[in-house]
PDB file of N, CA and C in Angstrom:
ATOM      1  N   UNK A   1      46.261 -27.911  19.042  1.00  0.00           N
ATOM      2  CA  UNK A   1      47.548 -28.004  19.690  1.00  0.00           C
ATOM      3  C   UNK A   1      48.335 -29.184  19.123  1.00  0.00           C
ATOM      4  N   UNK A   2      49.862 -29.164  19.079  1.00  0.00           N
ATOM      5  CA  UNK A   2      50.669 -30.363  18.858  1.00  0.00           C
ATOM      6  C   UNK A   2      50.478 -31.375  19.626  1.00  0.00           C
ATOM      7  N   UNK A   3      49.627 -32.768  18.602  1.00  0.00           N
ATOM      8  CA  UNK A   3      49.169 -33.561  19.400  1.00  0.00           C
ATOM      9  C   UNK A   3      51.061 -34.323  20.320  1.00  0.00           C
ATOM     10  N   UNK A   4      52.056 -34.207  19.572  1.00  0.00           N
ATOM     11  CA  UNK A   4      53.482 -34.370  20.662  1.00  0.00           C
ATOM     12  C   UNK A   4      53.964 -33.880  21.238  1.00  0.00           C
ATOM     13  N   UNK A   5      53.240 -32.464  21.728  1.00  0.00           N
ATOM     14  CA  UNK A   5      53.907 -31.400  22.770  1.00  0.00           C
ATOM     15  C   UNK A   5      54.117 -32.301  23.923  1.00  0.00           C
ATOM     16  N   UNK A   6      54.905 -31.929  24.964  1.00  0.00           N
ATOM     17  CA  UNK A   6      55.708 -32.600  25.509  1.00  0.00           C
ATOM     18  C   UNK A   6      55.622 -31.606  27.126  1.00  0.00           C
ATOM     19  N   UNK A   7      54.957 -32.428  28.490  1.00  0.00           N
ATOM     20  CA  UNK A   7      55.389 -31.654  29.419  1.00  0.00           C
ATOM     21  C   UNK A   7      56.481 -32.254  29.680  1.00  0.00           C
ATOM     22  N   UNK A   8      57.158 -30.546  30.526  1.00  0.00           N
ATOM     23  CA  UNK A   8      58.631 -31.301  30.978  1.00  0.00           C
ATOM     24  C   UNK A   8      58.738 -30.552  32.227  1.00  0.00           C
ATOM     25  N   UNK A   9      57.826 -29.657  32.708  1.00  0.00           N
ATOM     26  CA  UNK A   9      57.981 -28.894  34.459  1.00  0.00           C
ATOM     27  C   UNK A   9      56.659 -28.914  34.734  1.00  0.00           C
ATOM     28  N   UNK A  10      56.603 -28.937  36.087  1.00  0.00           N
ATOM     29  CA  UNK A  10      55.158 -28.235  37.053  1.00  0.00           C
ATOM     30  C   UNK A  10      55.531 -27.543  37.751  1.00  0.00           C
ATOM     31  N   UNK A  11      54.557 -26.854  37.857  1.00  0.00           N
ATOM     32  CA  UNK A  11      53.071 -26.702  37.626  1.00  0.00           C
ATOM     33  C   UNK A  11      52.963 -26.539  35.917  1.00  0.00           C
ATOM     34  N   UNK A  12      51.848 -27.032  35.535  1.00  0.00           N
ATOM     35  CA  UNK A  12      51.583 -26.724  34.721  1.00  0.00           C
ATOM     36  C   UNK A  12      50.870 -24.859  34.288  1.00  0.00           C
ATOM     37  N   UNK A  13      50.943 -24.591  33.420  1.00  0.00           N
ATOM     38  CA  UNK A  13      50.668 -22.875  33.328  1.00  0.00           C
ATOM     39  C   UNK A  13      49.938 -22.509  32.053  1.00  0.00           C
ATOM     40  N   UNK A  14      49.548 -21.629  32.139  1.00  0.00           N
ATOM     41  CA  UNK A  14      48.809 -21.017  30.497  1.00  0.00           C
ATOM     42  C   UNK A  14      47.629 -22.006  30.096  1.00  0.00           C
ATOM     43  N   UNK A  15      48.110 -21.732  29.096  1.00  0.00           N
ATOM     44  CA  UNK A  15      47.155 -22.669  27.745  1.00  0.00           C
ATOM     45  C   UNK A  15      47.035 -24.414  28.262  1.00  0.00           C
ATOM     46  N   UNK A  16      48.127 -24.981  28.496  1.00  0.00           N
ATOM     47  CA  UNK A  16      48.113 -26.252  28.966  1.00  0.00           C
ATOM     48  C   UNK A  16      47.004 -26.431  30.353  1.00  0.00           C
ATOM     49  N   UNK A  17      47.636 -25.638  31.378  1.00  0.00           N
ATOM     50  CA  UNK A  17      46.464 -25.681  32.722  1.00  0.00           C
ATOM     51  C   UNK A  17      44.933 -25.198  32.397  1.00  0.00           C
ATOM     52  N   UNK A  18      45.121 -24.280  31.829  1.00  0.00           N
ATOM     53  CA  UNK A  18      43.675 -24.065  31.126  1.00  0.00           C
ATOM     54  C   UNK A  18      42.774 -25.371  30.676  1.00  0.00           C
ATOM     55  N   UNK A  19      43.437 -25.946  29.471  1.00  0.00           N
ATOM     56  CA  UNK A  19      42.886 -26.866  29.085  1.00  0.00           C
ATOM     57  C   UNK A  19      43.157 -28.038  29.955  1.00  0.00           C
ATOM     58  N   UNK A  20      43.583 -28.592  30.726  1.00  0.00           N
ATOM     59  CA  UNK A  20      43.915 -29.772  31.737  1.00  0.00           C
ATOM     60  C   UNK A  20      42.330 -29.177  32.381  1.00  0.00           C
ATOM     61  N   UNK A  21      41.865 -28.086  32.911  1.00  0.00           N
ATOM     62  CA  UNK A  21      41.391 -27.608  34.000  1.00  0.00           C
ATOM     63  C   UNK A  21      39.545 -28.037  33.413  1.00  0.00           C
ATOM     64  N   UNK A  22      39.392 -27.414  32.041  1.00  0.00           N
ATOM     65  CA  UNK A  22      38.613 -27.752  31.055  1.00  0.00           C
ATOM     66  C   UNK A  22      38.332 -28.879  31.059  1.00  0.00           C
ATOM     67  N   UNK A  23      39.141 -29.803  31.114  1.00  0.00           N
ATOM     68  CA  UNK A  23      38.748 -31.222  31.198  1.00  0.00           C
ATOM     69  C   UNK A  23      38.661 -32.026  31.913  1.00  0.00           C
ATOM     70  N   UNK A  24      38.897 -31.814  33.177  1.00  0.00           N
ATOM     71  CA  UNK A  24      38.909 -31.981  34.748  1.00  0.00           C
ATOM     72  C   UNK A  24      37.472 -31.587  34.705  1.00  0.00           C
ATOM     73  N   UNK A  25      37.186 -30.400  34.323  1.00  0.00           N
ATOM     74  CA  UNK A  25      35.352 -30.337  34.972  1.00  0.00           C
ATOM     75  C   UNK A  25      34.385 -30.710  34.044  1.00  0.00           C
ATOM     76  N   UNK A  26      34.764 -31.308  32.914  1.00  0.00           N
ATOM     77  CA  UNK A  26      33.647 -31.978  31.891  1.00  0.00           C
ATOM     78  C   UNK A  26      33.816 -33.498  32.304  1.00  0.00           C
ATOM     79  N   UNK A  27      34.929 -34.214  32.845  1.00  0.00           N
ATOM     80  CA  UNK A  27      35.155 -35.361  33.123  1.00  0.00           C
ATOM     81  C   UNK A  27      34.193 -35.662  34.525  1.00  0.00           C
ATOM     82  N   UNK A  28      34.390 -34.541  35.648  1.00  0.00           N
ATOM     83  CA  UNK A  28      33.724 -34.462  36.838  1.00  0.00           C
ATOM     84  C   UNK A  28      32.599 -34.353  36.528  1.00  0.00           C
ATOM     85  N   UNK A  29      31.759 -33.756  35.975  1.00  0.00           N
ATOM     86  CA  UNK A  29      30.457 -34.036  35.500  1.00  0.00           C
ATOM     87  C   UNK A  29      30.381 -34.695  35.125  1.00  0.00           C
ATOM     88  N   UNK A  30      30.815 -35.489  34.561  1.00  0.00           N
ATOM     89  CA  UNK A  30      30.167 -36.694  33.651  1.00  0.00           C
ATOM     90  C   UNK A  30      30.170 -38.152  35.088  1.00  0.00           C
ATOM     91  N   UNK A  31      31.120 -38.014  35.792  1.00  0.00           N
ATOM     92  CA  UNK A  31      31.566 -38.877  36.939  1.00  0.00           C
ATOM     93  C   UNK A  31      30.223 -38.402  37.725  1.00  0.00           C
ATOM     94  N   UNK A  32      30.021 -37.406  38.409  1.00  0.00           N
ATOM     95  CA  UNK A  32      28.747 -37.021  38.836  1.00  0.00           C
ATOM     96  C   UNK A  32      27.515 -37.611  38.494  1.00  0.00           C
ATOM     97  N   UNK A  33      27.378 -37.502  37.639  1.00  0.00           N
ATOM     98  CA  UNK A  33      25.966 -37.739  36.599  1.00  0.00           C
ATOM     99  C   UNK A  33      26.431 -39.549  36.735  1.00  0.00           C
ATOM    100  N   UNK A  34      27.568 -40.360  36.723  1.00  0.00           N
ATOM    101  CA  UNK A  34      27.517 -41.569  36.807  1.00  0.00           C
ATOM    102  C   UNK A  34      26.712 -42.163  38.215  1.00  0.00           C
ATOM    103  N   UNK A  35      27.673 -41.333  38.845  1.00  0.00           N
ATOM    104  CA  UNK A  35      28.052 -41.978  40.491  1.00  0.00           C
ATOM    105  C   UNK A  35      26.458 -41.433  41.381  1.00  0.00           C
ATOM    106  N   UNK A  36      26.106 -40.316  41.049  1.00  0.00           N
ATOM    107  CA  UNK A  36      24.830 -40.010  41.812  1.00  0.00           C
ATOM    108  C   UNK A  36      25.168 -39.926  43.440  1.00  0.00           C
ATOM    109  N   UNK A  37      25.984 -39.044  43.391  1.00  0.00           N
ATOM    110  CA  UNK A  37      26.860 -39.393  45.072  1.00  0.00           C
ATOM    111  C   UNK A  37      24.993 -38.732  45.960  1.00  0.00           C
ATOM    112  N   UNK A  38      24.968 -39.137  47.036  1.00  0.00           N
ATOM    113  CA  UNK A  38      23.753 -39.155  48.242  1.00  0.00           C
ATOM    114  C   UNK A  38      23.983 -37.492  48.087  1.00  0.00           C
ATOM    115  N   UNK A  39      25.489 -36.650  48.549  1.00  0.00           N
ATOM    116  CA  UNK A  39      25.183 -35.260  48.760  1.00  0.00           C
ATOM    117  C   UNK A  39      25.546 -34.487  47.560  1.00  0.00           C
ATOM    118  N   UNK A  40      25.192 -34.507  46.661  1.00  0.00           N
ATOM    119  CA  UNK A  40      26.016 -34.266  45.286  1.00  0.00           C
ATOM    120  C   UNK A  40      26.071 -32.805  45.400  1.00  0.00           C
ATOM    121  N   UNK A  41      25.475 -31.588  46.421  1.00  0.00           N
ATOM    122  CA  UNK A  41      25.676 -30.390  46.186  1.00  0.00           C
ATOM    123  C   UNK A  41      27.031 -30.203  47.174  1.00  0.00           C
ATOM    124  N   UNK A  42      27.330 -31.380  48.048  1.00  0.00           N
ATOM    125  CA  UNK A  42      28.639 -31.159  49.001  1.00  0.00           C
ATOM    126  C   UNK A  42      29.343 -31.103  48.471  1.00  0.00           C
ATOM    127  N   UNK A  43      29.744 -32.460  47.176  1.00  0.00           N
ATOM    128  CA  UNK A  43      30.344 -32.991  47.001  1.00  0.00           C
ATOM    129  C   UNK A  43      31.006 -31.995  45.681  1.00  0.00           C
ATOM    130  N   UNK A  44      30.546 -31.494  44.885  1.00  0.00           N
ATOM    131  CA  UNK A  44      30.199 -30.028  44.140  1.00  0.00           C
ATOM    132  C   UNK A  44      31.264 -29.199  44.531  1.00  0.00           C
ATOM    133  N   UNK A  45      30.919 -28.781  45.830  1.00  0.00           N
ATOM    134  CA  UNK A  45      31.409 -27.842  47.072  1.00  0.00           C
ATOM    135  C   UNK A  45      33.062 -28.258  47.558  1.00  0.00           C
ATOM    136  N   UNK A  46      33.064 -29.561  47.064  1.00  0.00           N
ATOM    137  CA  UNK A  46      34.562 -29.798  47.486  1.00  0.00           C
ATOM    138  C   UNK A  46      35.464 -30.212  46.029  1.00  0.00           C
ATOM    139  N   UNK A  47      34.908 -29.969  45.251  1.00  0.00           N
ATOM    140  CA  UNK A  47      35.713 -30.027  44.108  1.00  0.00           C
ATOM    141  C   UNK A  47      36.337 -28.891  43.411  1.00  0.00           C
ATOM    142  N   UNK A  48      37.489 -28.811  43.139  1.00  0.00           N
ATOM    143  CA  UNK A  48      38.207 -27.667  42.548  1.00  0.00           C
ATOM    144  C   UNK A  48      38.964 -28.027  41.578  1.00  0.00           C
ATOM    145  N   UNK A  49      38.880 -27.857  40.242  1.00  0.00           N
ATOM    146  CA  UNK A  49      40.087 -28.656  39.543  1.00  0.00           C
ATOM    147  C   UNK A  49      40.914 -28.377  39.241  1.00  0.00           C
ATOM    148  N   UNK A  50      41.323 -26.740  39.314  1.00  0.00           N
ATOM    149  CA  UNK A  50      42.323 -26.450  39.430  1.00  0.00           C
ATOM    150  C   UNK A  50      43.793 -27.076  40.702  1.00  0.00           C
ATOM    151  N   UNK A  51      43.098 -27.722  41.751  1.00  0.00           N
ATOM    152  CA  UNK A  51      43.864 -28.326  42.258  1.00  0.00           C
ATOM    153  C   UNK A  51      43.845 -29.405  42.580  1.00  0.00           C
ATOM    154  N   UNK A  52      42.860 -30.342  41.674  1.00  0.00           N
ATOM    155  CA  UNK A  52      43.121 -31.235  41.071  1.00  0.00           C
ATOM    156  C   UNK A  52      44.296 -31.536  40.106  1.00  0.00           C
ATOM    157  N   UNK A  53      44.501 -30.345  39.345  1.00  0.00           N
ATOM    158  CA  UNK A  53      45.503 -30.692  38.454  1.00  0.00           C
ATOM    159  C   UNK A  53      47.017 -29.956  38.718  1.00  0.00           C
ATOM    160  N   UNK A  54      46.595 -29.257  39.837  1.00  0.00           N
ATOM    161  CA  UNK A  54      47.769 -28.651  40.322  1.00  0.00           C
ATOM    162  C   UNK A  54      48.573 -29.610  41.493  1.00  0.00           C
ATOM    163  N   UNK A  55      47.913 -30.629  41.747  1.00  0.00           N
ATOM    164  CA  UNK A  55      48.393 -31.092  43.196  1.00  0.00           C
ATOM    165  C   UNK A  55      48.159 -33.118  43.042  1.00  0.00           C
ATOM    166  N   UNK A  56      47.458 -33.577  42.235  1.00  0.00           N
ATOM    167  CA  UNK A  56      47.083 -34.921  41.857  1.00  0.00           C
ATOM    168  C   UNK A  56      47.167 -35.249  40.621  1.00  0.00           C
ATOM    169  N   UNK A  57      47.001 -34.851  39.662  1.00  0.00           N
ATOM    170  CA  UNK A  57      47.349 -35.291  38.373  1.00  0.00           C
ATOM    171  C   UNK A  57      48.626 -35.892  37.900  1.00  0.00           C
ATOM    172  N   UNK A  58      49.793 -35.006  37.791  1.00  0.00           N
ATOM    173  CA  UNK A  58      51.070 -35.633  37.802  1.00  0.00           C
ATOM    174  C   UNK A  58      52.118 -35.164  38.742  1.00  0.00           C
ATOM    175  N   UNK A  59      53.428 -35.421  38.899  1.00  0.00           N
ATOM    176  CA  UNK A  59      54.257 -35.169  39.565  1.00  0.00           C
ATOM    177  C   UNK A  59      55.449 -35.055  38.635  1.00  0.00           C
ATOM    178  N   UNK A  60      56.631 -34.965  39.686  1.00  0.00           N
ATOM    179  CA  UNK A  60      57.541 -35.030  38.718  1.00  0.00           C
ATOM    180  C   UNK A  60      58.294 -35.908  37.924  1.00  0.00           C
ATOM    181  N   UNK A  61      58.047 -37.142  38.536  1.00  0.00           N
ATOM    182  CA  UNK A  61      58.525 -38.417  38.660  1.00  0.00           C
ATOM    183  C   UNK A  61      57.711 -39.007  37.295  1.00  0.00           C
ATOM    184  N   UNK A  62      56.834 -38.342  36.759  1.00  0.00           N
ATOM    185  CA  UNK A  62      56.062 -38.418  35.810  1.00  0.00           C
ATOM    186  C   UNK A  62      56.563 -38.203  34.442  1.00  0.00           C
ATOM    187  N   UNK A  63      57.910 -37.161  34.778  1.00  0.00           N
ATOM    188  CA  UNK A  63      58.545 -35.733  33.693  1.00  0.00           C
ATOM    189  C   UNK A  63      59.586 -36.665  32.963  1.00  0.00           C
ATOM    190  N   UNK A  64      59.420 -36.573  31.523  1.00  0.00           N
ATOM    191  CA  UNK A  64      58.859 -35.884  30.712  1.00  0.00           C
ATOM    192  C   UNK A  64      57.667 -36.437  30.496  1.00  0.00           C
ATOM    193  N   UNK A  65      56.198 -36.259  29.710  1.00  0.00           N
ATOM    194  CA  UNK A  65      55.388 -36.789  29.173  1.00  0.00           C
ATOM    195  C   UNK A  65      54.558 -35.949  27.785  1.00  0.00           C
ATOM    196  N   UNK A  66      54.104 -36.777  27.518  1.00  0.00           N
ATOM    197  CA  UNK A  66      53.485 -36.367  26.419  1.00  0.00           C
ATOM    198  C   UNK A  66      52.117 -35.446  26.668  1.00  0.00           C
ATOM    199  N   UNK A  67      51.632 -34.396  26.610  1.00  0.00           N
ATOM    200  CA  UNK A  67      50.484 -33.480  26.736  1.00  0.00           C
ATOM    201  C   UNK A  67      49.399 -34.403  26.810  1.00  0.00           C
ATOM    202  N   UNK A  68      49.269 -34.991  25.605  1.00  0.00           N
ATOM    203  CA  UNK A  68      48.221 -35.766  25.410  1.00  0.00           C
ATOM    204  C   UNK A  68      47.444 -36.969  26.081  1.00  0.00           C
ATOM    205  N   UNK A  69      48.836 -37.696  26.845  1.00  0.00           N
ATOM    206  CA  UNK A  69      48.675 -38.923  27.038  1.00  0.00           C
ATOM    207  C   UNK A  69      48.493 -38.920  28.882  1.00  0.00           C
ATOM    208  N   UNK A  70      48.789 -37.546  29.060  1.00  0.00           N
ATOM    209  CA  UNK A  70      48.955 -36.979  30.314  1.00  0.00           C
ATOM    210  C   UNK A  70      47.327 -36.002  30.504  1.00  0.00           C
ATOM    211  N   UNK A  71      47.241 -35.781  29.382  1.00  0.00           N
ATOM    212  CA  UNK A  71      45.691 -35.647  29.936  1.00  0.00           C
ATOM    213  C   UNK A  71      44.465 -36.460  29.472  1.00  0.00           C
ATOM    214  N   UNK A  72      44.992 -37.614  29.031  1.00  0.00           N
ATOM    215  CA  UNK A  72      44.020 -39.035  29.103  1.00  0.00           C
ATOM    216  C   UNK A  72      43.624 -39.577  30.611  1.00  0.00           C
ATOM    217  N   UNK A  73      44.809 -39.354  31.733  1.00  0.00           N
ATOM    218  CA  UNK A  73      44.763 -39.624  32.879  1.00  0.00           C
ATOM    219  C   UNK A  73      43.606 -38.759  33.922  1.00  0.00           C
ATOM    220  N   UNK A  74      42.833 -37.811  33.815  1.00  0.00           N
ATOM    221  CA  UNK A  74      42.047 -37.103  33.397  1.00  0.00           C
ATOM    222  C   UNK A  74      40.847 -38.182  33.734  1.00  0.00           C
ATOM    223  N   UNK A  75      40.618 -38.871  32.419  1.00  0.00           N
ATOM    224  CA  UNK A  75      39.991 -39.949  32.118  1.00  0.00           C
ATOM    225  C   UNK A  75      39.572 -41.080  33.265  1.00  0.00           C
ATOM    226  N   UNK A  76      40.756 -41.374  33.239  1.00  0.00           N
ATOM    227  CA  UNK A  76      41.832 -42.602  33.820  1.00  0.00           C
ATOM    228  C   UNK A  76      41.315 -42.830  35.718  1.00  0.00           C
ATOM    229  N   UNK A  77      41.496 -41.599  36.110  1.00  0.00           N
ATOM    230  CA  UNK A  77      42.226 -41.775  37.550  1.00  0.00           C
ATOM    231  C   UNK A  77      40.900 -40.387  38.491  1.00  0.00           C
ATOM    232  N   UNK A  78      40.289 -39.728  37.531  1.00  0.00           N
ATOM    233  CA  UNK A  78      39.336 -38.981  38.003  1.00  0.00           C
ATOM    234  C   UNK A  78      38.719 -39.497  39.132  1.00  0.00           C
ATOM    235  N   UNK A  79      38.098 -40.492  38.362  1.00  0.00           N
ATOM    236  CA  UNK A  79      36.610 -41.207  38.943  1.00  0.00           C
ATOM    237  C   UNK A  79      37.144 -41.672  40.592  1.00  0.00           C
ATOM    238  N   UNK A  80      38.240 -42.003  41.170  1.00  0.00           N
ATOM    239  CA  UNK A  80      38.628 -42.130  42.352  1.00  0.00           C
ATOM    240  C   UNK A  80      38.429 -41.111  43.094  1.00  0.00           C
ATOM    241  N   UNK A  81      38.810 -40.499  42.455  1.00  0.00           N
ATOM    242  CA  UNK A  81      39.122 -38.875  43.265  1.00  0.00           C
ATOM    243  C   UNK A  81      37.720 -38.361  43.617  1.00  0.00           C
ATOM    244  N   UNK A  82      37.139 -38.704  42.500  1.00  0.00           N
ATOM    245  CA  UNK A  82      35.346 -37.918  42.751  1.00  0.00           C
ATOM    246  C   UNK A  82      34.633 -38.771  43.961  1.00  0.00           C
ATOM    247  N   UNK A  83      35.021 -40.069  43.962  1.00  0.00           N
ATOM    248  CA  UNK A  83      34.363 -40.996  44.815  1.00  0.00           C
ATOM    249  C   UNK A  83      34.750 -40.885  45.950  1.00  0.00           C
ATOM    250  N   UNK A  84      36.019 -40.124  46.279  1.00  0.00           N
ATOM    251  CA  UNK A  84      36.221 -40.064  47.321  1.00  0.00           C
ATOM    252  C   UNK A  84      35.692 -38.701  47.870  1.00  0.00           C
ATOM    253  N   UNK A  85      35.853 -37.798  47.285  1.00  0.00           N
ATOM    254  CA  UNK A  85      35.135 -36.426  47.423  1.00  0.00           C
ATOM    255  C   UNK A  85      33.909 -36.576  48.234  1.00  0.00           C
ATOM    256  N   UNK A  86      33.175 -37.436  47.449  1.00  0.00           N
ATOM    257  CA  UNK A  86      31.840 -38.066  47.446  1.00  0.00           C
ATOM    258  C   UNK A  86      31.567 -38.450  49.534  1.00  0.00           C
ATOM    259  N   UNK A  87      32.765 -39.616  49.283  1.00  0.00           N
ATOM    260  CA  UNK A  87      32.666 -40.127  50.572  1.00  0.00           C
ATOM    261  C   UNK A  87      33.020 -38.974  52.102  1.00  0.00           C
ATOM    262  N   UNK A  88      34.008 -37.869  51.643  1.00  0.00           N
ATOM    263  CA  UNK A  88      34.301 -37.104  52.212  1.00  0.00           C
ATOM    264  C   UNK A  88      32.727 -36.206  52.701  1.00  0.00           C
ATOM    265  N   UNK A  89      31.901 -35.730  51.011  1.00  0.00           N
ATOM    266  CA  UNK A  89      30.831 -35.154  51.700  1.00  0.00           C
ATOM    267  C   UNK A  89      30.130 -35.617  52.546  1.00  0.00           C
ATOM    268  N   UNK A  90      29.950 -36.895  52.557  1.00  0.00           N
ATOM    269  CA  UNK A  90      28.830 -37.773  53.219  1.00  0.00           C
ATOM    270  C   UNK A  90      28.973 -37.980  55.031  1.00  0.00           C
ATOM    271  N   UNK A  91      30.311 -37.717  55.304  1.00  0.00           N
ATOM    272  CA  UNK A  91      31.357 -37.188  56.188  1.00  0.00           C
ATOM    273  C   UNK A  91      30.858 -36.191  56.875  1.00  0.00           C
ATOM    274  N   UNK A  92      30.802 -35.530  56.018  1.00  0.00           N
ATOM    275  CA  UNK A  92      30.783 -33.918  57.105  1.00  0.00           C
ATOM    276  C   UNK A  92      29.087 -33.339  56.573  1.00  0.00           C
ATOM    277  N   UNK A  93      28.546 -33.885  55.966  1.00  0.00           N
ATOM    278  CA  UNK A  93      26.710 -34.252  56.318  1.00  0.00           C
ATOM    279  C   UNK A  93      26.026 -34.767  57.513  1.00  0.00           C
ATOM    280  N   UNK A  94      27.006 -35.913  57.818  1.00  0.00           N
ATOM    281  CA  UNK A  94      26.324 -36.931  58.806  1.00  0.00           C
ATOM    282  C   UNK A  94      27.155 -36.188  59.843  1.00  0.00           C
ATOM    283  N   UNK A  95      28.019 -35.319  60.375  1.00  0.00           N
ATOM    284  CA  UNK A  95      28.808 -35.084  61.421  1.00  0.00           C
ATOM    285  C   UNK A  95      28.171 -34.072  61.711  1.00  0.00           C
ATOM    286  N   UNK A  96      27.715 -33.411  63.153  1.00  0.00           N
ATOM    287  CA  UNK A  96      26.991 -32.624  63.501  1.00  0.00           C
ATOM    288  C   UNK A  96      28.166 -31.311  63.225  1.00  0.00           C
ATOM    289  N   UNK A  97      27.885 -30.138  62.923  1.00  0.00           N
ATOM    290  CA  UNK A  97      29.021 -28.675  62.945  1.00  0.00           C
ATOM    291  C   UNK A  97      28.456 -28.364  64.702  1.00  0.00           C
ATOM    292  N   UNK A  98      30.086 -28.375  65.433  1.00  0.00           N
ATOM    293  CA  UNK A  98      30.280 -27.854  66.684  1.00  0.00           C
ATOM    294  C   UNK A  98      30.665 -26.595  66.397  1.00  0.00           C
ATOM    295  N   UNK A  99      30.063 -25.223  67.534  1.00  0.00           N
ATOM    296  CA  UNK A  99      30.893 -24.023  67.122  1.00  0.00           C
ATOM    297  C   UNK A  99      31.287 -23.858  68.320  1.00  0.00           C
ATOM    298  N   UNK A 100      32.535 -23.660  68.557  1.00  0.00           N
ATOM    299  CA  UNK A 100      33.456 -23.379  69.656  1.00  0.00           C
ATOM    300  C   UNK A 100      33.797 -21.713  70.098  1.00  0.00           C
TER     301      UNK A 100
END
């Protein structure tokens, strides 16, 4: 791909979300395999990266950016997101399920 392609709308679509999405779950694994979260099959369970990158990655306020430098952030800003995931599973592990 043109390493200066250029986003300029969201959602992102096609080929671009594809690959954003691609690298969202090789990054999350690798964050996984760091972090060793206590419920790591919850935590698994609450990750989606498609809306990860549909809903946290960038905004518009972001627009224009560079493809590239926009999915370095990826990189960048993951590892929060997983840790919190993390803390979320650990959440609803330790919380008894009421059925009403």
């Amino acid at each position: 791909m043109d390493s200066h392609a250029i986003i300029a709308s969201l959602p992102l679509s096609g080929d671009d979300r594809a690959e954003f999405i691609r690298a969202a779950n090789h990054v999350f694994e690798c964050i996984i395999e760091r972090i060793e979260p206590n419920n790591e099959e919850m935590t698994r369970s609450l990750w989606d990266a498609g809306h990860y990158v549909d809903h946290h990655l960038l905004n518009e306020a972001m627009l224009p950016i560079e493809r590239d430098y926009a999915l370095s952030f990826i990189d960048a800003f993951l590892v929060s997101y997983v840790v919190d995931l993390a803390v979320e599973a650990d959440k609803l592990v330790a919380e008894p399920q009421t059925v009403n």
